[in-house]
Each structure stands twice: as C-alpha cells, then as structure tokens.
C-alpha atoms as a PDB file:
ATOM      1  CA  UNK A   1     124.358  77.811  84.914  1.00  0.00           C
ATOM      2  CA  UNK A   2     120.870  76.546  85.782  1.00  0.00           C
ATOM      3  CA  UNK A   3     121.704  75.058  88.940  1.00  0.00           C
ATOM      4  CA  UNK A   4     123.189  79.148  90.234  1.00  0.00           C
ATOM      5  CA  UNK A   5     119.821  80.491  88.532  1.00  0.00           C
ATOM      6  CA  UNK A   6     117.794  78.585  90.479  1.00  0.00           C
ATOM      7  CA  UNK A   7     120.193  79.099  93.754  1.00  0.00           C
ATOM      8  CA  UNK A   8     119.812  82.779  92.941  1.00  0.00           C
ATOM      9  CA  UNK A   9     115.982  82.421  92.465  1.00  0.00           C
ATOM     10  CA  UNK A  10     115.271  80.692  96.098  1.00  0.00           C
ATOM     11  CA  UNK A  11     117.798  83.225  97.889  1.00  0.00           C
ATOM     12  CA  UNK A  12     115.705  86.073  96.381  1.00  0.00           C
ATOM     13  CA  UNK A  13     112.148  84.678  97.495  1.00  0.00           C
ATOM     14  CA  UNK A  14     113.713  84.030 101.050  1.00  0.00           C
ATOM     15  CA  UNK A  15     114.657  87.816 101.054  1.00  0.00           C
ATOM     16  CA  UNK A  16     111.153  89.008 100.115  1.00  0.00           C
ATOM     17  CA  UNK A  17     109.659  86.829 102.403  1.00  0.00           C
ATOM     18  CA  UNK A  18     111.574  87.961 105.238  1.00  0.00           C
ATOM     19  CA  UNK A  19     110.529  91.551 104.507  1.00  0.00           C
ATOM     20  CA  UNK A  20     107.566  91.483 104.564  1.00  0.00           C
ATOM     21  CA  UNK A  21     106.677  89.994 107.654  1.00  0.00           C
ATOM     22  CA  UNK A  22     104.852  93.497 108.919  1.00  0.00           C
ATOM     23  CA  UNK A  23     102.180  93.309 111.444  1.00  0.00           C
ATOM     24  CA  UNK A  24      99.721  96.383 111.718  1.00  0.00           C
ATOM     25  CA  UNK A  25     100.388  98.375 115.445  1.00  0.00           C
ATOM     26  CA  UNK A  26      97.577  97.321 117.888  1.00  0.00           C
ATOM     27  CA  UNK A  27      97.299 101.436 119.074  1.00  0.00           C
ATOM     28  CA  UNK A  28      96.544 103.652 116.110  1.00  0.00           C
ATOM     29  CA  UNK A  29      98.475 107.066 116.100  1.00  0.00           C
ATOM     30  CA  UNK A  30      96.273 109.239 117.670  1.00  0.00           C
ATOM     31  CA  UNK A  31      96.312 106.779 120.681  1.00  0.00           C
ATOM     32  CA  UNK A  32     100.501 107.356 120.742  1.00  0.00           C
ATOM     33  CA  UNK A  33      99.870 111.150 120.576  1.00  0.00           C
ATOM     34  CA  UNK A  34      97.457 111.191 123.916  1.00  0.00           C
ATOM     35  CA  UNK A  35     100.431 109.187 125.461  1.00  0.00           C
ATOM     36  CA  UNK A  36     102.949 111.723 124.839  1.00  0.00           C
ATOM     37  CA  UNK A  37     100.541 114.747 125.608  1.00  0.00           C
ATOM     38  CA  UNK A  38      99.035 113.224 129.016  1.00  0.00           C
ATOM     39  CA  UNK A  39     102.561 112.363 130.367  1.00  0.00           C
ATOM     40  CA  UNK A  40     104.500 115.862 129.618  1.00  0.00           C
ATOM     41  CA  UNK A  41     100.939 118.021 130.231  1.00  0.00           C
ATOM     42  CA  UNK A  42     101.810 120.254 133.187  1.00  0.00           C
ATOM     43  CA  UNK A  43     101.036 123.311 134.529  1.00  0.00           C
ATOM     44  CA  UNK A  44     102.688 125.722 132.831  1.00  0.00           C
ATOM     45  CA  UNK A  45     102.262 126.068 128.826  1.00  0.00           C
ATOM     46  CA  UNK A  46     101.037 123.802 126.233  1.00  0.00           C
ATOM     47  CA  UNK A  47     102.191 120.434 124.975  1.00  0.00           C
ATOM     48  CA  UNK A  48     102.620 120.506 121.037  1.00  0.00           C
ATOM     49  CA  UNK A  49     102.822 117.576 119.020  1.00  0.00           C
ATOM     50  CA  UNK A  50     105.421 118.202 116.219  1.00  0.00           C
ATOM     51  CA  UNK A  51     106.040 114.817 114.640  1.00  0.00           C
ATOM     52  CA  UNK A  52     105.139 110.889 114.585  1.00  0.00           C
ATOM     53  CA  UNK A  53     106.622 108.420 112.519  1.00  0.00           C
ATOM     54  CA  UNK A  54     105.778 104.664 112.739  1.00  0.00           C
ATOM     55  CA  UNK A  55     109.286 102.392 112.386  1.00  0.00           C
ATOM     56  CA  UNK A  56     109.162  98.984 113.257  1.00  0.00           C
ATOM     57  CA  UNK A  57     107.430  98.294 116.333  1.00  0.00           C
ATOM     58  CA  UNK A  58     107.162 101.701 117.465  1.00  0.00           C
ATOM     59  CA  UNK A  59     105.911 105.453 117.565  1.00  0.00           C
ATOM     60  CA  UNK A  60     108.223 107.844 117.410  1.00  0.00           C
ATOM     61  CA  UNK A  61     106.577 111.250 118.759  1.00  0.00           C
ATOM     62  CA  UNK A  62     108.755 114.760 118.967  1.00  0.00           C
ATOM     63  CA  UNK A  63     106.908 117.131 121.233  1.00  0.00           C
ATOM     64  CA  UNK A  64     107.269 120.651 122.598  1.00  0.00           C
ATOM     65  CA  UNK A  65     106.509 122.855 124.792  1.00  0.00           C
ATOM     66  CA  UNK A  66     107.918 126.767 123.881  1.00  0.00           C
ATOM     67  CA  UNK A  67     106.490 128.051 127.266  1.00  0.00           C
ATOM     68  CA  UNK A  68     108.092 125.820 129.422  1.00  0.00           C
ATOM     69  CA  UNK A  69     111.179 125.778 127.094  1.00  0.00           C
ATOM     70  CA  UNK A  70     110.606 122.144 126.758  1.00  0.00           C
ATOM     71  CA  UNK A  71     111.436 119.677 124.106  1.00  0.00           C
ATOM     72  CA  UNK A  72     112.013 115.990 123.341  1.00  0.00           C
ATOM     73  CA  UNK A  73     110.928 112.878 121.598  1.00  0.00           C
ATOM     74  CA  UNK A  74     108.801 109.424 122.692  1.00  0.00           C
ATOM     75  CA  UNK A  75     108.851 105.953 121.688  1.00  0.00           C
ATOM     76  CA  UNK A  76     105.807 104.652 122.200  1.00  0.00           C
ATOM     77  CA  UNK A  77     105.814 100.519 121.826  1.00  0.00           C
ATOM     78  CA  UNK A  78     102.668 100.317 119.260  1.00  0.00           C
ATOM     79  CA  UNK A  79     101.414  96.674 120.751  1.00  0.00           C
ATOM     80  CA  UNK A  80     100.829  97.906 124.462  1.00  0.00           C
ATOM     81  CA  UNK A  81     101.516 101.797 124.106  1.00  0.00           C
ATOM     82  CA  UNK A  82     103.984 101.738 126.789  1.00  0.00           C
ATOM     83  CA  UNK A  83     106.958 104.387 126.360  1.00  0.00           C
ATOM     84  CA  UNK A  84     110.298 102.578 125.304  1.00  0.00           C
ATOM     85  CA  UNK A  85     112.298 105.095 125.951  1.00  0.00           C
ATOM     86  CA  UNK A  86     112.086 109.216 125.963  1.00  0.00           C
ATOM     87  CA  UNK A  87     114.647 111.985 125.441  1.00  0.00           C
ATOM     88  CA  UNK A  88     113.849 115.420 126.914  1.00  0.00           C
ATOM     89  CA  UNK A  89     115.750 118.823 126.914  1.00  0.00           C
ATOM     90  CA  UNK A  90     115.264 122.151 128.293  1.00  0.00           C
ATOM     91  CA  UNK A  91     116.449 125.375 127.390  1.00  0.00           C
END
C-alpha cells in the first residue's frame, strides 16, 4: 500500500510540473491587435476588433469589417508577432 501511495504521489507532482511550464508572450495584446488592424486596414470601411484570447503560444484575434462585409480571425504567434495562420470571409 505504501509503495502505490508513493507511486501515486510522484506521478501527481510530474503532472503539475508539466503544467505549469507557462512562459509570459514577448508582444503584449495591444501589440497583436495593431497586427490584425494594420494588415486588413483598407480603403473602404473600418477594421473592428471583436475578440482576443491568449491560448498557448498565441493570439487569437476575430475582426470585422461591416462596410466591407468582411470578417475573420488571426493567430498572431505571441514570441515574434508573426501571423500563424488567418481565416477570412466575405459576405
């Protein structure tokens, strides 16, 4: 009984351990907004930010645009600030 206790113990600090290894984004969130706004500004309407949520490594921005008919989301690599991948749709 002692010897599964203790088994049990070291499996559940090896588990806590591994997650919390978190490391705080090099760009804050304002920086991941400008991204998404300077690369879908254009000339017709405005570029609204509606979302960002930090997982992992990454920024995930939804954006609009209702005068261009213009939607989408960003992910926005929060080391470098380089977009991972984006997803746009139009009406």
């Amino acid at each position: 009984m002692r010897k599964i206790v203790s088994i049990l113990c070291i499996s559940l600090i090896l588990v806590i351990s591994g997650c919390n290894h978190y490391s705080k984004p090099k760009i804050s969130e304002e920086r991941a907004k400008s991204i998404v706004l300077k690369r879908h500004t254009q000339n017709i309407g405005k570029v609204e930010i509606k979302s960002v949520i930090h997982n992992g490594n990454e920024y995930i921005v939804e954006w609009g645009n209702k005068e261009n008919c213009e939607n989408g989301t960003d992910y926005i690599n929060d080391e470098n600030g380089k977009i991972i991948k984006g997803e746009a749709s139009i009406c």
